[in-house]
N, C-alpha and C. Protein backbone atom coordinates (compact mmCIF):
# COMPACT_ATOMS: atom_id res chain seq x y z
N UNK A 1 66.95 18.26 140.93
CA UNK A 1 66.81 16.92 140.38
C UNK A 1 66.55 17.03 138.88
N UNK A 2 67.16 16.55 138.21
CA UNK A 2 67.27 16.17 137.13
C UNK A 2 65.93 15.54 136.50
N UNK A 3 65.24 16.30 135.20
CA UNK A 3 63.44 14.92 134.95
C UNK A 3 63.74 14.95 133.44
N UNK A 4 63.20 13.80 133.34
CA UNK A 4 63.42 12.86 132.11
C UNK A 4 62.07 12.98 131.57
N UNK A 5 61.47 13.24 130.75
CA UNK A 5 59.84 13.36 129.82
C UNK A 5 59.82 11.97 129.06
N UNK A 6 59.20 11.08 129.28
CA UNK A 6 58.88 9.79 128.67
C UNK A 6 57.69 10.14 127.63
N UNK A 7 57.57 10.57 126.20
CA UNK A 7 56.83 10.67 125.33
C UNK A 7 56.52 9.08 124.70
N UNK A 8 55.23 8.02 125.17
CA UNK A 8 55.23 7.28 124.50
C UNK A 8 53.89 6.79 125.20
N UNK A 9 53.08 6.20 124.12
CA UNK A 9 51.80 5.55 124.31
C UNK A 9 51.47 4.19 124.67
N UNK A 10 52.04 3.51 125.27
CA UNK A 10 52.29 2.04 125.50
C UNK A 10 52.19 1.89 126.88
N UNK A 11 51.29 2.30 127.86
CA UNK A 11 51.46 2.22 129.42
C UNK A 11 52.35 1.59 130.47
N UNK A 12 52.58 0.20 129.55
CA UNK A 12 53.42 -0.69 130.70
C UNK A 12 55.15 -0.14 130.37
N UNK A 13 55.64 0.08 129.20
CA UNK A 13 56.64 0.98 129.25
C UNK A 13 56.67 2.09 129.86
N UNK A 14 55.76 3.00 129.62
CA UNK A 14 55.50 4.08 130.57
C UNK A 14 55.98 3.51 132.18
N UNK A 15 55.43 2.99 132.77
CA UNK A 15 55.44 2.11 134.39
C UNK A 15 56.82 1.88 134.39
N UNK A 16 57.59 1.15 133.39
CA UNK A 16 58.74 0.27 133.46
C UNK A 16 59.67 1.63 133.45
N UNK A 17 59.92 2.71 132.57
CA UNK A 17 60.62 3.65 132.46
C UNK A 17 60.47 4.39 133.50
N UNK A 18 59.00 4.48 134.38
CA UNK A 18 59.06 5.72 135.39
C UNK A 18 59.92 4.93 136.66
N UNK A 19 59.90 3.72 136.45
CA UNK A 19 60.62 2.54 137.79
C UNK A 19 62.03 2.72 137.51
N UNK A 20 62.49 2.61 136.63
CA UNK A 20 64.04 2.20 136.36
C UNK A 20 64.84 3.94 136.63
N UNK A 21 64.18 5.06 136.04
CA UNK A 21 64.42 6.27 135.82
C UNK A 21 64.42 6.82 136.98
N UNK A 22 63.05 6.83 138.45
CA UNK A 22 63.15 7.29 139.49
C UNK A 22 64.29 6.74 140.23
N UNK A 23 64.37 5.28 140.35
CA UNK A 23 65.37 4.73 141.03
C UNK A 23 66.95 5.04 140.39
N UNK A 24 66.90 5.75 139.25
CA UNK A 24 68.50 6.22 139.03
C UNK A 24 68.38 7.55 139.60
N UNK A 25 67.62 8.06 140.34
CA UNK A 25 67.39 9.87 140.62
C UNK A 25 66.96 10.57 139.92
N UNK A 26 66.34 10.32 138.74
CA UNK A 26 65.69 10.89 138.04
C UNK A 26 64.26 11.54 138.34
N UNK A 27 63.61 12.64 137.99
CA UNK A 27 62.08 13.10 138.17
C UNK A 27 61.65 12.51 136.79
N UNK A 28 60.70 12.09 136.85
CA UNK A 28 59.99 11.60 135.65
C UNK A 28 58.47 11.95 135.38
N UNK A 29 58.42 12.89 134.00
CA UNK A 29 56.98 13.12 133.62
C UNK A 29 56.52 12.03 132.38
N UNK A 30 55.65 11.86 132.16
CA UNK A 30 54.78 10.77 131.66
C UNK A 30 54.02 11.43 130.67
N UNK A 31 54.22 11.81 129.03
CA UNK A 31 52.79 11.63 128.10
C UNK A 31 52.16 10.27 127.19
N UNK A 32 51.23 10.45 126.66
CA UNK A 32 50.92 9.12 125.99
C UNK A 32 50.38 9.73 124.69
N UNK A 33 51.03 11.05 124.12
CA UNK A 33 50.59 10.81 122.64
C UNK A 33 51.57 12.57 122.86
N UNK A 34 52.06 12.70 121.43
CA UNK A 34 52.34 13.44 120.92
C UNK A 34 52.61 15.00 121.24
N UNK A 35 51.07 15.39 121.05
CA UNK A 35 50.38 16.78 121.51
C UNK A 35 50.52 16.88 122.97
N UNK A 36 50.60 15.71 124.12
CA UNK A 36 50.71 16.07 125.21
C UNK A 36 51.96 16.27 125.58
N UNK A 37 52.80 15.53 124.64
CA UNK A 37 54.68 15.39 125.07
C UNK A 37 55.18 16.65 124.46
N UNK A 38 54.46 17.57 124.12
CA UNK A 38 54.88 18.68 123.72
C UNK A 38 54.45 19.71 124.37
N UNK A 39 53.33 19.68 124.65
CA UNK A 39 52.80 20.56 126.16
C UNK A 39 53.99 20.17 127.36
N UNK A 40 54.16 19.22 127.65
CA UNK A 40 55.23 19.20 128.75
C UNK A 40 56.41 19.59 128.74
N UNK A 41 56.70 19.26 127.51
CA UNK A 41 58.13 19.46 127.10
C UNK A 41 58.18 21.48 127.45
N UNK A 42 57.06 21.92 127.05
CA UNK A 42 57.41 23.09 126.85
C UNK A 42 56.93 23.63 129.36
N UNK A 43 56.15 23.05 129.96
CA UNK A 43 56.09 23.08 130.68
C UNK A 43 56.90 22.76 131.75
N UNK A 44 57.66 21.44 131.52
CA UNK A 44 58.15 21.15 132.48
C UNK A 44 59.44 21.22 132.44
N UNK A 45 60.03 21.46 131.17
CA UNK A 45 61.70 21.97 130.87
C UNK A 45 62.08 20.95 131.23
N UNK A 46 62.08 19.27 130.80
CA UNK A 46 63.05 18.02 131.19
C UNK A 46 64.34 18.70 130.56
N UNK A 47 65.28 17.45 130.95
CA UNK A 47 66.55 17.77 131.07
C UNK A 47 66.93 16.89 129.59
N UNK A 48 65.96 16.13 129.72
CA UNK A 48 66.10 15.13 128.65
C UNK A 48 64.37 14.66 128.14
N UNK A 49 64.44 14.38 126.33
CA UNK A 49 63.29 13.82 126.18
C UNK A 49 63.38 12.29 125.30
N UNK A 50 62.56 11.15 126.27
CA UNK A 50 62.68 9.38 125.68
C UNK A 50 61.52 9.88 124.56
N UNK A 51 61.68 9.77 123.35
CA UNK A 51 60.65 10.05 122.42
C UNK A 51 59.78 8.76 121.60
N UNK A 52 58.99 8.07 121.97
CA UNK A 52 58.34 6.96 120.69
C UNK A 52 58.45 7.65 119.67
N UNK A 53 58.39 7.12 118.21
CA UNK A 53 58.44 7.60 117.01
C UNK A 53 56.84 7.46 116.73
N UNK A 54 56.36 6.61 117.10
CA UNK A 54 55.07 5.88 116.91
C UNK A 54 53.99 6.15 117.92
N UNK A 55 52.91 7.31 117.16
CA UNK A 55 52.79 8.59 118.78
C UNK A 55 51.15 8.39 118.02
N UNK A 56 50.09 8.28 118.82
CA UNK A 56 48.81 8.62 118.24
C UNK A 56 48.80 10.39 118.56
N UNK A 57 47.97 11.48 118.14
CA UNK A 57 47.97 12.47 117.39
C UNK A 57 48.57 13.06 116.99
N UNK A 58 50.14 12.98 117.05
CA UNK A 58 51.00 13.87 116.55
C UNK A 58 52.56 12.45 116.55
N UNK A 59 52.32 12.16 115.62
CA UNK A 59 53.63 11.47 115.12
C UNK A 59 54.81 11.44 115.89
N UNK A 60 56.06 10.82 116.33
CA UNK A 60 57.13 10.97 116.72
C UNK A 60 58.29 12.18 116.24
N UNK A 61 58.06 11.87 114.91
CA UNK A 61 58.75 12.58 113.65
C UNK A 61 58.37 13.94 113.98
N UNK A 62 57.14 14.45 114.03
CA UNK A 62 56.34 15.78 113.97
C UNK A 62 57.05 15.97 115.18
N UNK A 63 57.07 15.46 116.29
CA UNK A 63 56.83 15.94 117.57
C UNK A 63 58.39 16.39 117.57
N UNK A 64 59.28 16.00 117.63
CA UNK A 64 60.77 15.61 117.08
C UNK A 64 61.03 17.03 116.21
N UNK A 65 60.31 17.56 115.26
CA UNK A 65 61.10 18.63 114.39
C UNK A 65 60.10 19.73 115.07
N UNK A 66 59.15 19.90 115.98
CA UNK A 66 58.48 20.89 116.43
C UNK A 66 59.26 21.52 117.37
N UNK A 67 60.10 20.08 118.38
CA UNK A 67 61.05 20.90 119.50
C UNK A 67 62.06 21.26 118.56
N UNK A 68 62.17 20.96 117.91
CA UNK A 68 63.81 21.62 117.76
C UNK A 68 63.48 22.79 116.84
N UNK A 69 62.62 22.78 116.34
CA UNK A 69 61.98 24.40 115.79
C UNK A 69 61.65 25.56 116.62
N UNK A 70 61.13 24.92 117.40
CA UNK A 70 61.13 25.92 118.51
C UNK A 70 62.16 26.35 119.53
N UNK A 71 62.27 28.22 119.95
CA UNK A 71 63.52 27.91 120.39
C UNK A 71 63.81 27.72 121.57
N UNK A 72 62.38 27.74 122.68
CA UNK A 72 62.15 27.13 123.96
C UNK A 72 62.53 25.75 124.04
N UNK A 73 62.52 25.00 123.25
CA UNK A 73 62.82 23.39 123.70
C UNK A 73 63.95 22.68 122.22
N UNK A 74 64.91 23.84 121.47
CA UNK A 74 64.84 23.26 120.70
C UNK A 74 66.59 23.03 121.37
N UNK A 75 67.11 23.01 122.32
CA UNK A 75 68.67 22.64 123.07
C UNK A 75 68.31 21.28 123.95
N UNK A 76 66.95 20.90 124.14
CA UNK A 76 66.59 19.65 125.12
C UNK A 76 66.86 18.62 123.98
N UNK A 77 68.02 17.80 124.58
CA UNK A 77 68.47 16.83 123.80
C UNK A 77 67.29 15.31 123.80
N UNK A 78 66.71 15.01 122.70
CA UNK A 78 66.13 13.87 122.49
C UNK A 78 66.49 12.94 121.76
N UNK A 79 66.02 11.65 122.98
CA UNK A 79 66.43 10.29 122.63
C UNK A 79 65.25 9.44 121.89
N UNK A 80 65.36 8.97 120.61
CA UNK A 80 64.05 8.59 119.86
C UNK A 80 64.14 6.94 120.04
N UNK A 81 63.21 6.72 119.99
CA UNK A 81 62.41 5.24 120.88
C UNK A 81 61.77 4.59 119.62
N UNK A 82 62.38 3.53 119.13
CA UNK A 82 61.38 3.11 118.10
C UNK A 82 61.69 1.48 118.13
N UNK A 83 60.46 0.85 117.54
CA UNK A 83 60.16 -0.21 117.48
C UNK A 83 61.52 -0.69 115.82
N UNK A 84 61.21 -0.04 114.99
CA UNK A 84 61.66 0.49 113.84
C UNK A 84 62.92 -0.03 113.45
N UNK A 85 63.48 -0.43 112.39
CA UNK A 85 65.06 -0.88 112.40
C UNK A 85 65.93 0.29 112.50
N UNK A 86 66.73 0.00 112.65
CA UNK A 86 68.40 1.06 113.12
C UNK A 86 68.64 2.04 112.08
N UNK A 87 68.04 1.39 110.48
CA UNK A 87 68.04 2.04 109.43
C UNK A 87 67.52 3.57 109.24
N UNK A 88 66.49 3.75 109.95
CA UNK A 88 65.87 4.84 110.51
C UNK A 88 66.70 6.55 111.13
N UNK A 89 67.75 5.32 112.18
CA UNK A 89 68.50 6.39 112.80
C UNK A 89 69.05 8.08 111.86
N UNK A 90 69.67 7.90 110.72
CA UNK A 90 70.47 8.76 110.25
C UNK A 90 69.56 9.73 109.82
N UNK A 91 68.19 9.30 109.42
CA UNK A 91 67.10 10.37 109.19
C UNK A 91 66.65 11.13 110.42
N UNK A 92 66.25 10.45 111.77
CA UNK A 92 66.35 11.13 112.68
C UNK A 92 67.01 11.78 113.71
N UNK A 93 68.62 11.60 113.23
CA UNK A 93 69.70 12.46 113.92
C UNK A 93 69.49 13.62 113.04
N UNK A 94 69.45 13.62 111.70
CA UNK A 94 69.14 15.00 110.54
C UNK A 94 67.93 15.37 111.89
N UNK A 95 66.87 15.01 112.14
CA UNK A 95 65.52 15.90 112.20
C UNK A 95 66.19 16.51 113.92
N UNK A 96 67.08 15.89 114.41
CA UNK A 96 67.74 16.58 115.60
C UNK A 96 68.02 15.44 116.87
N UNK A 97 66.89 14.34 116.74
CA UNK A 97 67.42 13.53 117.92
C UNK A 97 68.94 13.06 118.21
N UNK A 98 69.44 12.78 119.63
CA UNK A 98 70.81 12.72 119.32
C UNK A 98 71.11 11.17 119.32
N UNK A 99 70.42 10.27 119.58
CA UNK A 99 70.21 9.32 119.69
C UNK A 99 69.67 8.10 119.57
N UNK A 100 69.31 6.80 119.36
CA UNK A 100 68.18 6.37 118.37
C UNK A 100 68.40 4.95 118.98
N UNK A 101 67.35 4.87 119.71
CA UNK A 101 67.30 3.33 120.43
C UNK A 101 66.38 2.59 120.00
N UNK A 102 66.32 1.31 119.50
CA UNK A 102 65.17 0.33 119.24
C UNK A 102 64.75 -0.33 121.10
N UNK A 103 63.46 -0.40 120.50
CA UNK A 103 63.10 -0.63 121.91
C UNK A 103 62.95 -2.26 121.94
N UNK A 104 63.72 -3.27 120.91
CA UNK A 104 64.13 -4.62 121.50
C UNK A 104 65.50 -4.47 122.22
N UNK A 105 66.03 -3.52 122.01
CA UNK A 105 66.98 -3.51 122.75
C UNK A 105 66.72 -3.05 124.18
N UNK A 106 65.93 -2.96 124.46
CA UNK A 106 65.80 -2.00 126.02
C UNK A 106 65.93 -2.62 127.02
N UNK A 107 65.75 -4.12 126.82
CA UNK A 107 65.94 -5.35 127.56
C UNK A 107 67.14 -5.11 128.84
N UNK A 108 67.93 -4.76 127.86
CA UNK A 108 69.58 -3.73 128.70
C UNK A 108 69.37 -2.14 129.48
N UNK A 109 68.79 -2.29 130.50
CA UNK A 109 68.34 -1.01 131.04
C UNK A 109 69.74 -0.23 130.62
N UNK A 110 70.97 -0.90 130.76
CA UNK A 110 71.98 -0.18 130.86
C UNK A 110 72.34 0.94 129.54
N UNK A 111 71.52 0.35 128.72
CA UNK A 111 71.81 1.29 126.88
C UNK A 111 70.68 2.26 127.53
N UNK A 112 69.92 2.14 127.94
CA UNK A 112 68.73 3.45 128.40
C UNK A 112 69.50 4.28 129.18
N UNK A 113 69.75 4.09 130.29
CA UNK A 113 70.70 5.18 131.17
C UNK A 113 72.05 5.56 130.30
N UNK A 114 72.98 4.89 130.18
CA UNK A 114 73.97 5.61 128.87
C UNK A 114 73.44 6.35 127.75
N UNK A 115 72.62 6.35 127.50
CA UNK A 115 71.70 7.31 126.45
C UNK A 115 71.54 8.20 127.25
N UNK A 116 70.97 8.29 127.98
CA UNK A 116 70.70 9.45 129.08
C UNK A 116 71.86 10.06 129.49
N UNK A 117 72.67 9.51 130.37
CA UNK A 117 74.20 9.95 130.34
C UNK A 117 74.71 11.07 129.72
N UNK A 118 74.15 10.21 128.50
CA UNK A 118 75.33 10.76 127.21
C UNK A 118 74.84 11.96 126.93
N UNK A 119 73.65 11.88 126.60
CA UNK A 119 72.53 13.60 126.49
C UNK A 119 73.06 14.07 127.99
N UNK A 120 72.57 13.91 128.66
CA UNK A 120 73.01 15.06 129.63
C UNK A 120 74.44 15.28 129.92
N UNK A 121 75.76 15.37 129.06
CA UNK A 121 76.92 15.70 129.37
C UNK A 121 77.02 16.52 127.86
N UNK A 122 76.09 16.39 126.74
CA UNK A 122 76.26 17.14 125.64
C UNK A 122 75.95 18.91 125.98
N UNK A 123 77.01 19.14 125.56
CA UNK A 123 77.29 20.85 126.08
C UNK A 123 75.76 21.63 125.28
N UNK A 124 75.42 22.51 126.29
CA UNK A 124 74.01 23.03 125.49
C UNK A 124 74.05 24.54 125.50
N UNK A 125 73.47 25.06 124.40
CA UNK A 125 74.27 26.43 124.37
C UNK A 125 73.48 27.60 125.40
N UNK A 126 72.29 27.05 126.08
CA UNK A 126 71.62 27.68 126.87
C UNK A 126 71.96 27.27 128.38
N UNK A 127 73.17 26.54 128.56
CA UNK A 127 73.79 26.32 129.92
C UNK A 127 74.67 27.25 130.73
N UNK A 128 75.40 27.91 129.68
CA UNK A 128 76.68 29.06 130.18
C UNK A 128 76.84 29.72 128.98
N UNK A 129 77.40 30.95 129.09
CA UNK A 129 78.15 32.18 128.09
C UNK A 129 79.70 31.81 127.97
N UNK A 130 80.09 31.67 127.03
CA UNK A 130 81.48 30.99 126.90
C UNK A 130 82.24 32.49 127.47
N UNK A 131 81.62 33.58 127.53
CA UNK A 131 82.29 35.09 127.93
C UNK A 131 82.59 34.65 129.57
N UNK A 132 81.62 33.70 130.50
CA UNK A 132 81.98 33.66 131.59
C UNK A 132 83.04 32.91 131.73
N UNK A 133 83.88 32.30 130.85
CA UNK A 133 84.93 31.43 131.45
C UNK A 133 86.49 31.82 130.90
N UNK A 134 86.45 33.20 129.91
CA UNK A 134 87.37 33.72 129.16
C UNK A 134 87.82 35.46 130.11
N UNK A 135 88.82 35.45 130.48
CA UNK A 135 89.25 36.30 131.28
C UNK A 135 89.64 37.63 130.27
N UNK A 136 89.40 38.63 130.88
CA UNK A 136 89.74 39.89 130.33
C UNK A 136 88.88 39.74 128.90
N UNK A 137 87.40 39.21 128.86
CA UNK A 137 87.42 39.89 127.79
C UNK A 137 86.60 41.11 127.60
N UNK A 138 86.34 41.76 126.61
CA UNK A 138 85.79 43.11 126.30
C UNK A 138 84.50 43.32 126.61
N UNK A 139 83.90 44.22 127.21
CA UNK A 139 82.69 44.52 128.08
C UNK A 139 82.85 44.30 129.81
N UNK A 140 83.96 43.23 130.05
CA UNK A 140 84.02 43.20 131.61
C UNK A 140 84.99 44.08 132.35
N UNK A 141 84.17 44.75 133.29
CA UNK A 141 84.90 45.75 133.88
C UNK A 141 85.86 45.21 134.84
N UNK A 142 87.13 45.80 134.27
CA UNK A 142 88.40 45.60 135.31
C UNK A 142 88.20 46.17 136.94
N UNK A 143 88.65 45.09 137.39
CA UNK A 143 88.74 45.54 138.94
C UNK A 143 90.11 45.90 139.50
N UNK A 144 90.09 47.04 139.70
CA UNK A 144 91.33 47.88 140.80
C UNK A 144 91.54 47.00 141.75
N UNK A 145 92.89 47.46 141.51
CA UNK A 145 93.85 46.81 142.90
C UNK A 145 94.43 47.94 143.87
């Protein structure tokens, strides 16, 4: 099963995201600040991370260039969550998120799951060895006939 890490401090979103997310098949873990969405992230290996920008002890932003610095969590594609105008976005695709949702828009569960979607079909380089899908190449031992 597939789990989704909801990084955000706002409880009743928290509730609303773990409802909409389980019922698409999703596993869903839950932090409410920063420092904890980064303990998980590194614990629970989601498949995907919903990020607030707007995080009590550790910023969105911070939390955002820590995974992708690191090289345990830095292929987990994150979707950044902000109250924030759209204007925002192009600074935080630079810091690595792949995605950038205002959360008046969320109204449309359907832009939440297509976000999700969309991260989980982005090729990740810790999924496969491009050597496993290329025939004859060098190091693999030929098999007799």
């Amino acid at each position: 099963m597939l789990t989704i890490l909801v990084v955000d401090d706002n409880l009743h979103l928290q509730i609303a995201f773990k409802k909409v997310l389980t019922s698409s098949g999703y596993r869903v873990e839950l932090a409410g600040d920063g420092e904890e969405g980064l303990r998980l992230a590194h614990s629970a290996r989601p498949d995907v991370i919903l990020l607030d920008m707007l995080l009590p002890k550790l910023g969105g932003v911070e939390v955002l260039r820590a995974l992708k610095a690191d090289r345990a969590t830095a292929t987990i594609p994150v979707i950044a969550l902000s109250g924030l105008p759209m204007s925002n976005e192009a600074r935080l695709r630079r810091d690595g998120a792949i995605k950038y949702l205002q959360k008046s828009n969320l109204e449309d569960l359907d832009l939440l799951l297509q976000a999700i979607d969309y991260a989980l079909l982005l090729p990740r380089s810790d999924e496969f060895s491009e050597a496993a899908f290329l025939p004859n190449t060098p190091g693999q031992s030929e098999h007799s006939e």
